[in-house]
Protein backbone atom coordinates (compact mmCIF):
# COMPACT_ATOMS: atom_id res chain seq x y z
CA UNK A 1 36.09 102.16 34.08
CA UNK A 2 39.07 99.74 32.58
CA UNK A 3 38.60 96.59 31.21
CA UNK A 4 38.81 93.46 33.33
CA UNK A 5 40.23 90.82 31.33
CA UNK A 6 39.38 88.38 34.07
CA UNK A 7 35.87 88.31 33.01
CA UNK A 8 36.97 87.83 29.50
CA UNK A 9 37.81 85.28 26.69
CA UNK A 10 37.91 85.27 23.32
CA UNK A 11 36.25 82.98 21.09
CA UNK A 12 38.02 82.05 17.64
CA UNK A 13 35.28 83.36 15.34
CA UNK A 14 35.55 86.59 15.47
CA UNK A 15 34.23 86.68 12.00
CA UNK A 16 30.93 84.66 11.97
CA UNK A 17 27.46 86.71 13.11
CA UNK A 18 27.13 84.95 16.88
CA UNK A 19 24.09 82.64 16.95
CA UNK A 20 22.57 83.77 20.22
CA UNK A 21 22.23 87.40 18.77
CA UNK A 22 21.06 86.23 15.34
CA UNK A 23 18.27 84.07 16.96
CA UNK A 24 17.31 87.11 19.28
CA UNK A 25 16.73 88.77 17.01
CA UNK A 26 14.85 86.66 14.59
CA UNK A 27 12.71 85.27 17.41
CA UNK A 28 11.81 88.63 18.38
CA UNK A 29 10.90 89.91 14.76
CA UNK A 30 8.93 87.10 14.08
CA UNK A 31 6.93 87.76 17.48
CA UNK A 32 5.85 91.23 16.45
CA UNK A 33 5.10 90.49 13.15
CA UNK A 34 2.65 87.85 14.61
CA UNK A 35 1.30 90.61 17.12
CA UNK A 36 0.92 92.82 14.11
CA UNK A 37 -1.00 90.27 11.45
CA UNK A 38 -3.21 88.51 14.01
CA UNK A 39 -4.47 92.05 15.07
CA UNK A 40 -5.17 93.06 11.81
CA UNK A 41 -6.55 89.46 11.11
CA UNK A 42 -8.53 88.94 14.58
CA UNK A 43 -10.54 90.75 16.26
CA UNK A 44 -9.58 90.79 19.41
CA UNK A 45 -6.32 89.38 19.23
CA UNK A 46 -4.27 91.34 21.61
CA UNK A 47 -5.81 89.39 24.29
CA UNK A 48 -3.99 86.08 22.76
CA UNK A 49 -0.92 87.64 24.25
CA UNK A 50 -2.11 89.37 27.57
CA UNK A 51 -0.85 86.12 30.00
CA UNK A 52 2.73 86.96 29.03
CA UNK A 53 2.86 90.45 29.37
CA UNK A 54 4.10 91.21 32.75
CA UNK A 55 1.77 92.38 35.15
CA UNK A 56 2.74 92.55 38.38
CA UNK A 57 -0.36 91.55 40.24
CA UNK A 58 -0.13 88.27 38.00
CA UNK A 59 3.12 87.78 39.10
CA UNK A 60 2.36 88.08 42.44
CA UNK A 61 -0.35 85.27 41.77
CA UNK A 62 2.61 83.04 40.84
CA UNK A 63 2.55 83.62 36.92
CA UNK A 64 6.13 83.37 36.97
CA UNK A 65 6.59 82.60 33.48
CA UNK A 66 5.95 86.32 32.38
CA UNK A 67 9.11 87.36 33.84
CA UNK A 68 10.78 85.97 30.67
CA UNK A 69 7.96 86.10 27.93
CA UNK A 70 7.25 90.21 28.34
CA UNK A 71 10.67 90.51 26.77
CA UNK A 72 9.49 89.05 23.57
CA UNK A 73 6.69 91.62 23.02
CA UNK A 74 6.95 94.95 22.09
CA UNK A 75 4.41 97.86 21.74
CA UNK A 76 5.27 99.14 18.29
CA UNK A 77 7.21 99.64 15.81
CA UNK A 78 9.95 102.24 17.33
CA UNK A 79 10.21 100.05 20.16
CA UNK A 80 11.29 96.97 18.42
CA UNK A 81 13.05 98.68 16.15
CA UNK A 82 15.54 100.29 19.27
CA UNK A 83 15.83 97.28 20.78
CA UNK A 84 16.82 95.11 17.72
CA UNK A 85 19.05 97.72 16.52
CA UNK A 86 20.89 98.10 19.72
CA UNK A 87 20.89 94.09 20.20
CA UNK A 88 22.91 93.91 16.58
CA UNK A 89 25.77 96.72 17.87
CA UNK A 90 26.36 95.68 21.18
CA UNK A 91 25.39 91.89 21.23
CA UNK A 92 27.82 90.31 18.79
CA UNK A 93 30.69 92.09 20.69
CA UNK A 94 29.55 90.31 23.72
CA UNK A 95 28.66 87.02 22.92
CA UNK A 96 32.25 86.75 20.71
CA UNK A 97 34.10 87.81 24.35
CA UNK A 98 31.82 85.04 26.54
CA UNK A 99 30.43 82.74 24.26
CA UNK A 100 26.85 81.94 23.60
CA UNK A 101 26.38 80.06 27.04
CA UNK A 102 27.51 83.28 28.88
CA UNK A 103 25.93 85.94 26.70
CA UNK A 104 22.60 83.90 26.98
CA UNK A 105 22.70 84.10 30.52
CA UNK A 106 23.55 87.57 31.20
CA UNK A 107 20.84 88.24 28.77
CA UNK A 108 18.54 86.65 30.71
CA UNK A 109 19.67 87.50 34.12
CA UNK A 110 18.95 91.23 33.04
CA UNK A 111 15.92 90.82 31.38
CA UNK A 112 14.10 88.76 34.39
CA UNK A 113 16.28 91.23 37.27
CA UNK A 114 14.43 94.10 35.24
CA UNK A 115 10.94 92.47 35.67
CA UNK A 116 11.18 91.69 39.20
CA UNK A 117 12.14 95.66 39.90
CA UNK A 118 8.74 96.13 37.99
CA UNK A 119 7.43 93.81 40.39
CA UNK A 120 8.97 94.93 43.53
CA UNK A 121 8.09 98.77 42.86
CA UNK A 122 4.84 97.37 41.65
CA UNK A 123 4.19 96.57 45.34
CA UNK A 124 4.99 100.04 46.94
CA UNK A 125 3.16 102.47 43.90
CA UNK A 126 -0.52 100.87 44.33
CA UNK A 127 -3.06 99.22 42.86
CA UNK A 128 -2.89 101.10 39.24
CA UNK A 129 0.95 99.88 38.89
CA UNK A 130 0.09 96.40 40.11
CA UNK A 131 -2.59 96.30 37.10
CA UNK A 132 -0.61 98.01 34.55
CA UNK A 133 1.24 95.63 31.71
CA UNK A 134 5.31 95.85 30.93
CA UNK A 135 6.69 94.70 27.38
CA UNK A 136 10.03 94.61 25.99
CA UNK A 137 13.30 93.40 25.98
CA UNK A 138 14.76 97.10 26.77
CA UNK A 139 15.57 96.11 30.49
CA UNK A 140 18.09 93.35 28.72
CA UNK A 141 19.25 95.13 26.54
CA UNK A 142 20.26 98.35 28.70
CA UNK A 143 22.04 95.33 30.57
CA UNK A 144 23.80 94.49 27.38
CA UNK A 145 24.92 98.62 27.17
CA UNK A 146 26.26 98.11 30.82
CA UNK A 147 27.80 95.18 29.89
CA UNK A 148 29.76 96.66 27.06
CA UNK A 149 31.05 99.83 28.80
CA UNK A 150 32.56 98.07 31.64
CA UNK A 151 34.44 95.43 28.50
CA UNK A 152 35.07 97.93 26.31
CA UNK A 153 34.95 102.18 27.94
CA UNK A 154 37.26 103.75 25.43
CA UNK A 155 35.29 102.36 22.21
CA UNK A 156 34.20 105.33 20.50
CA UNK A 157 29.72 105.73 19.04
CA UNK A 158 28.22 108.01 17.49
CA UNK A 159 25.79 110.04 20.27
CA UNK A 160 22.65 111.05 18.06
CA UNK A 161 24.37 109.71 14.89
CA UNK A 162 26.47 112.94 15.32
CA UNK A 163 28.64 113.13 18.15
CA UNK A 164 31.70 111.02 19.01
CA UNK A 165 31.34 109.77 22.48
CA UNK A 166 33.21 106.98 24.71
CA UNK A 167 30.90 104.70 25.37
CA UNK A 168 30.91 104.60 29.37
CA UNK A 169 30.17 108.37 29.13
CA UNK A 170 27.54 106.94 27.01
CA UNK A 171 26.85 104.19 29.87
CA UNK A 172 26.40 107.09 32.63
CA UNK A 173 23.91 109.48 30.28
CA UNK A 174 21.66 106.15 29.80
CA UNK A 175 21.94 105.00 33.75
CA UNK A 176 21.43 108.48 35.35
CA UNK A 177 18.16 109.39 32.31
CA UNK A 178 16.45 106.19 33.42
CA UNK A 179 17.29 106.85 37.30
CA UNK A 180 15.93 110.55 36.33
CA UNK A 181 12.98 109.42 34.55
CA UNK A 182 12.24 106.45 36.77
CA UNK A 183 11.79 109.14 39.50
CA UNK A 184 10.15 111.95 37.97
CA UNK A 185 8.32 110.53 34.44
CA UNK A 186 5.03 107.85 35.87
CA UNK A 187 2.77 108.35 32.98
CA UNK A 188 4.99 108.57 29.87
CA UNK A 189 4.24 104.50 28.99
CA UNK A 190 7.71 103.80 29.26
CA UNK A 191 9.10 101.49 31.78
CA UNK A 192 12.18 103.47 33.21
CA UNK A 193 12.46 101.34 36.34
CA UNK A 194 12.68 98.18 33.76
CA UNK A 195 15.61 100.18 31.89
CA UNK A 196 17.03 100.89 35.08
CA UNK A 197 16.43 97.52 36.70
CA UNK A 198 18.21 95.92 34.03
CA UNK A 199 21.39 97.88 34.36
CA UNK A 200 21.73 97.83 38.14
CA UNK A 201 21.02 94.09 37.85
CA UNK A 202 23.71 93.30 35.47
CA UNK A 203 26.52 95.58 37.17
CA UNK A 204 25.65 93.48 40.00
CA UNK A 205 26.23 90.72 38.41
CA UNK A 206 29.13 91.63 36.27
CA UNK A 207 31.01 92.77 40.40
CA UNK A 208 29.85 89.37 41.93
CA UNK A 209 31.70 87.62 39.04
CA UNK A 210 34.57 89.59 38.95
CA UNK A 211 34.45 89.41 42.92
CA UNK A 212 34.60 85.50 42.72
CA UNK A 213 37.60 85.40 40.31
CA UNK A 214 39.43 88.06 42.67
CA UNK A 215 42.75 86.48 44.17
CA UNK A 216 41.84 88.36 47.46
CA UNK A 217 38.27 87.50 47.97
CA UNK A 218 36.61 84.88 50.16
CA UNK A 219 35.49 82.61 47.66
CA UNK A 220 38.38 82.70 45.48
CA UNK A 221 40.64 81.35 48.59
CA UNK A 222 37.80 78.89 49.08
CA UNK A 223 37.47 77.27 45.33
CA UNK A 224 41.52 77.52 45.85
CA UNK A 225 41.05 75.28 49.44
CA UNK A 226 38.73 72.97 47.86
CA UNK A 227 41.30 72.25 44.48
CA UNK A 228 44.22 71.73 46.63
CA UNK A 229 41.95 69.15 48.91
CA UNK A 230 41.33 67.43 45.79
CA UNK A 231 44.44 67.34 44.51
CA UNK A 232 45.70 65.89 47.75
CA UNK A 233 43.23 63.20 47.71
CA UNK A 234 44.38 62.14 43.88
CA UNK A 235 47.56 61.45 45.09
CA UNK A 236 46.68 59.51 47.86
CA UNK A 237 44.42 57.83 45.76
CA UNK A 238 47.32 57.68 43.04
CA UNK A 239 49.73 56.00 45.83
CA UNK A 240 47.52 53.24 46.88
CA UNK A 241 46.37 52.27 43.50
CA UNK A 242 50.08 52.41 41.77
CA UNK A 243 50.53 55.56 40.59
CA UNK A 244 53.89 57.37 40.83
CA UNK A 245 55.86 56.58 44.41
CA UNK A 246 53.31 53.78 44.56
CA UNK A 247 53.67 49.59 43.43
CA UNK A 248 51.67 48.37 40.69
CA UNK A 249 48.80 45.70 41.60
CA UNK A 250 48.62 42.61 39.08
């Protein structure tokens, strides 16, 4: 994979921690933590936050909102603690190459693509997955991973802590595990179609956009059509109301 700079810009603070990461993560944090003291507090609690986990049969039954809320609640402390930690290297990267408008969006674009794979394999695996609850932002954030080794391939991490990897060869051992496990693991309590959902959903998204900016493509040649109409019209307008080649009205 090489970088496309077409689906690039740089901001001018390359030094400052971006905002849409730092509140991510804060937002998150403070979410668990409030999972964690009200059900040590409350009896009972964990039901305060069962309407916006994602269940697919609720979904179904038009509680749309969950698609968004199960990726602020997580099942433990190893989960959040991935997901944050993963968020801080490869967010801030991101969001300084598209802003915080762009980053947002892709964020969110994987994290709700991710819950309606849930959804949709929901619908073919019975009953027991249309019951059975999803939480976490990992479906986003796998986007994010996607995201990064198609900006950045050659960037070297640290596999295991220990050994020095490119991260698109890092990309293709996390997309073909959760296409593995998303076939072969159904009772492990991890979500591998959500990991997997959220990838697939933000290469497609990442193409389309990189499709739309391509000189050759349909829509290119149309945006093209439609700023050269425009243009036309201005200087007709700019003719008849005294612009240049026209006469000035008193």
């Amino acid at each position: 994979m090489r970088t496309d700079q077409r689906f690039r810009y740089i901001r001018n603070y390359p030094d400052a921690f971006p905002i849409g990461v730092k509140w991510l993560l804060i937002v998150n944090t403070a979410i668990f933590f409030l999972q964690i003291v009200s059900a040590k507090l409350v009896p009972g609690a964990d039901e305060w936050f069962a309407p916006f986990e994602l269940a697919p049969i609720m979904v179904v039954h038009l509680y749309v909102w969950q698609l968004v809320t199960y990726m602020f609640l997580h099942g433990g402390i190893m989960h959040i603690l991935f997901n944050m930690l993963t968020l801080y290297w490869f967010g801030p990267d991101l969001e300084r190459t598209w802003g915080l408008q762009r980053f947002l969006k892709y964020y969110f674009i994987c994290g709700i693509g991710a819950g309606v794979c849930v959804v949709l394999v929901a619908l073919f695996a019975g009953q027991r997955a249309m019951v059975t609850p999803t939480i976490g932002a990992s479906g986003a954030i796998l986007g994010l991973i996607l995201a990064y080794g198609l900006l950045f391939p050659d960037r070297q991490i640290l596999f295991f802590f220990i050994i020095p990897m490119k991260i698109r060869h890092f990309v293709w051992i996390m997309g073909l595990l959760a296409f593995f496990y998303s076939i072969t693991d159904t009772n492990s309590g991890v979500s591998n179609v959500a990991h997997l959902g959220g990838m697939l959903v933000g290469y497609v998204y990442i193409r389309a956009k990189l499709l739309r900016l391509d000189p050759g493509s349909l829509s290119y040649r149309y945006k093209q059509w439609k700023l050269q109409r425009a243009k036309k019209k201005f200087q007709v307008y700019m003719r008849k109301h005294g612009g240049p080649g026209g006469t000035m009205l008193q």
